[in-house]
Protein backbone atom coordinates (compact mmCIF):
# COMPACT_ATOMS: atom_id res chain seq x y z
CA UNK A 1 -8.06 -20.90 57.31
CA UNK A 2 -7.24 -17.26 55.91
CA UNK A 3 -4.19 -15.15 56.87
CA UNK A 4 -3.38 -11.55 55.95
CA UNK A 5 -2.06 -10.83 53.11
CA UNK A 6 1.08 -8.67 55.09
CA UNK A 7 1.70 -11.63 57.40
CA UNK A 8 1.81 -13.97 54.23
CA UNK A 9 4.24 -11.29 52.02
CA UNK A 10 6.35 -11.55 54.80
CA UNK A 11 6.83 -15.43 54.95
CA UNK A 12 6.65 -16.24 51.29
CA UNK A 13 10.03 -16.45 50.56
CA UNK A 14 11.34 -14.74 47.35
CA UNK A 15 9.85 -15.23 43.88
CA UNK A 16 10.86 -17.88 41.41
CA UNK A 17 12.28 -16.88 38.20
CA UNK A 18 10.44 -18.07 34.81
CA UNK A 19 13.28 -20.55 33.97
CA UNK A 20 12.10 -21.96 37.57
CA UNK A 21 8.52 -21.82 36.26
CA UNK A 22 8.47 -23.58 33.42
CA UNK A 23 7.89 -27.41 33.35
CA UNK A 24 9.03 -29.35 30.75
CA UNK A 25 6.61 -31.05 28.43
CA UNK A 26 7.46 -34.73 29.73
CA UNK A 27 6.99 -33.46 33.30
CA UNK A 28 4.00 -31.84 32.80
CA UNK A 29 2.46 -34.81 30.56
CA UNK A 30 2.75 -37.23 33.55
CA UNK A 31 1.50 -34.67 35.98
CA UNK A 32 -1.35 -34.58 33.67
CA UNK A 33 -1.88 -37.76 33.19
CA UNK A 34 -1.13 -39.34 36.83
CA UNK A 35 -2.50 -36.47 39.34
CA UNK A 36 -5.21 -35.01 37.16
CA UNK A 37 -6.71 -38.16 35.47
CA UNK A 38 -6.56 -36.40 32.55
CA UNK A 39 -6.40 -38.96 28.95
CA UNK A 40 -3.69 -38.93 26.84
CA UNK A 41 -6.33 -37.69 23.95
CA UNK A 42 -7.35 -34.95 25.77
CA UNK A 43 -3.76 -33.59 25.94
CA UNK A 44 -3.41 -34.26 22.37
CA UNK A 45 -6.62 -32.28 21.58
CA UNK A 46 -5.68 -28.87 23.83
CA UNK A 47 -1.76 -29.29 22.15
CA UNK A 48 -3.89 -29.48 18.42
CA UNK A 49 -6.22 -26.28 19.64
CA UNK A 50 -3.20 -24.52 21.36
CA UNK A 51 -1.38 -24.94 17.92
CA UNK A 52 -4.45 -23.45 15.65
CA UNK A 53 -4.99 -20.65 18.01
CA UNK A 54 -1.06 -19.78 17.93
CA UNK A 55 -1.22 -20.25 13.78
CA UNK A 56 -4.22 -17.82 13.96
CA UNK A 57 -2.65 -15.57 15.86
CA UNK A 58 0.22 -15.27 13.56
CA UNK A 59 -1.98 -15.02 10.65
CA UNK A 60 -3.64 -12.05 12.21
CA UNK A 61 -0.57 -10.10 13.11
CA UNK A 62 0.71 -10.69 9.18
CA UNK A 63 -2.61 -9.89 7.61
CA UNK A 64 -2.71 -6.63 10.20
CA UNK A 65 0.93 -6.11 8.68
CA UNK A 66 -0.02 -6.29 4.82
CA UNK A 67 -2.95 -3.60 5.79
CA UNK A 68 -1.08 -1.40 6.60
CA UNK A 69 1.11 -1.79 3.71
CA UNK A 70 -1.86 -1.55 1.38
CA UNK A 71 -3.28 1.78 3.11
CA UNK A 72 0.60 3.16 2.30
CA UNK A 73 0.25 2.40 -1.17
CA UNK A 74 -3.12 3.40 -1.37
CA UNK A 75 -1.89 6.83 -0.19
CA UNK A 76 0.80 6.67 -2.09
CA UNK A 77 -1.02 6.23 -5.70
CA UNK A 78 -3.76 8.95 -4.16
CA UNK A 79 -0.99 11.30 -3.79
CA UNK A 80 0.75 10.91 -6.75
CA UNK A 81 -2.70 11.61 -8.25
CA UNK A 82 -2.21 14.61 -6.48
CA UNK A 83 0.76 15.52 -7.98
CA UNK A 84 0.23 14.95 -11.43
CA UNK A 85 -3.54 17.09 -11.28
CA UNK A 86 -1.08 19.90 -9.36
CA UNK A 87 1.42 19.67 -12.29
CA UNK A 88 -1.02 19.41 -15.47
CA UNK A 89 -2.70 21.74 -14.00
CA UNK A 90 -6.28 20.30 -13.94
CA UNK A 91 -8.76 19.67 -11.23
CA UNK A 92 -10.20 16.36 -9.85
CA UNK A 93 -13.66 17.34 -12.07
CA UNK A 94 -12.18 18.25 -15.31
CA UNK A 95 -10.51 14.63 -14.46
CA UNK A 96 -13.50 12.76 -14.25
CA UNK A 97 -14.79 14.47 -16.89
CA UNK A 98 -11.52 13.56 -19.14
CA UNK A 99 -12.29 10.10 -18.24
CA UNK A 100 -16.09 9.78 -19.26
CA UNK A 101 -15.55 10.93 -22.47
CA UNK A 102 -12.62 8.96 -22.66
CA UNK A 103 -14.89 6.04 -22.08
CA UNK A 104 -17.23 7.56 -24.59
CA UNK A 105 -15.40 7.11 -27.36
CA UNK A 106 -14.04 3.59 -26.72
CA UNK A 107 -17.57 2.33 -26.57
CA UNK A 108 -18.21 3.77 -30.04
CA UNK A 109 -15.62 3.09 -31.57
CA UNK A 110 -16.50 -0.27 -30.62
CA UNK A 111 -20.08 -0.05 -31.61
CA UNK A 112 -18.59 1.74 -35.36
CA UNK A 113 -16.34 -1.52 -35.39
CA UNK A 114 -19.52 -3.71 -34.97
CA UNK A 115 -17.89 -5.85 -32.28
CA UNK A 116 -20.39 -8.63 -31.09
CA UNK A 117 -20.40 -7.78 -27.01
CA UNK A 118 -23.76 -6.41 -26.19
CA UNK A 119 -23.80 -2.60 -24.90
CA UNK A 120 -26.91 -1.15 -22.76
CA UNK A 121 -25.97 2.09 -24.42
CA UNK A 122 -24.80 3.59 -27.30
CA UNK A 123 -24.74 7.65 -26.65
CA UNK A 124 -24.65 8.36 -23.25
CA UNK A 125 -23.95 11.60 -21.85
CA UNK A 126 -22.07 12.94 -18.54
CA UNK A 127 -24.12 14.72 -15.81
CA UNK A 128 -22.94 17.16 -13.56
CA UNK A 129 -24.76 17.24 -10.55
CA UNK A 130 -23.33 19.08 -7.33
CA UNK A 131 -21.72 16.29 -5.80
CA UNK A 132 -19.51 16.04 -9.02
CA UNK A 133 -19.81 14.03 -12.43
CA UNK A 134 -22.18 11.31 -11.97
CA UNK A 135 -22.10 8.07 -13.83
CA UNK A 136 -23.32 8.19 -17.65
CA UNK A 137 -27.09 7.93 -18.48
CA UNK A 138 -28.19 6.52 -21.00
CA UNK A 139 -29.82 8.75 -23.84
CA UNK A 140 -31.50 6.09 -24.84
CA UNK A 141 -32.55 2.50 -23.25
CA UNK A 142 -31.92 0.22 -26.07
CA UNK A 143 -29.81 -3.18 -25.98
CA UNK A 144 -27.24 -2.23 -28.56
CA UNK A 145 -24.67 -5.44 -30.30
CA UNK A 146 -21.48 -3.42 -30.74
């Protein structure tokens, strides 16, 4: 039943081309449908799965796309961070710093203003711990109204 694989090279004739491939869709419905004894509904359903799979595909290939826009701009707004430490001549600690007391006196100016949101803190102070400034603790643990 077997022959070798030269001896079958050899005979095969030459190779169809993919426009001599391809079936159309009527074609291949009736083959389907007449040789296989395969329903109607079953073609419908692989045509409906075919379709979500191609859809998800798609989906994938954009949402890969838009990542690697994001990372660009996330770069982007980390180096112009960069830049502007380089040209005010400050360092990413005296930055943080900057910012916690920043924060500081927001939250009592808020608390002096008597504003009704309710605070967990009402001094806190910045610790600097070798990793870098750490997140304020509280002085004291009271529930403050501000």
């Amino acid at each position: 039943n077997s022959i070798p694989l030269d001896d079958y090279e050899s005979i095969r004739g030459p190779t169809l081309r993919k426009e001599q491939i391809r079936i159309p869709a009527e074609v291949r419905l009736r083959m389907l449908v007449d040789q296989a004894d395969v329903s109607l509904r079953d073609v419908k359903d692989a045509e409906l799965a075919s379709q979500r799979e191609r859809r998800q595909i798609y989906k994938s290939q954009k949402t890969a796309k838009y990542k690697t826009t994001q990372k660009i701009e996330e770069l982007s707004e980390t180096l112009k961070r960069k830049i502007k430490r380089v040209v005010t001549g400050t360092t990413k600690k005296r930055q943080e710093v900057k910012l916690w007391r920043d924060a500081q006196e927001v939250a009592l100016q808020k608390i002096d203003q008597g504003d009704s949101q309710e605070v967990a803190f009402k001094n806190f102070e910045l610790q600097e711990r070798p990793g870098g400034i750490m997140p304020p603790r509280l002085a004291r643990s009271k529930s403050l109204h501000l």
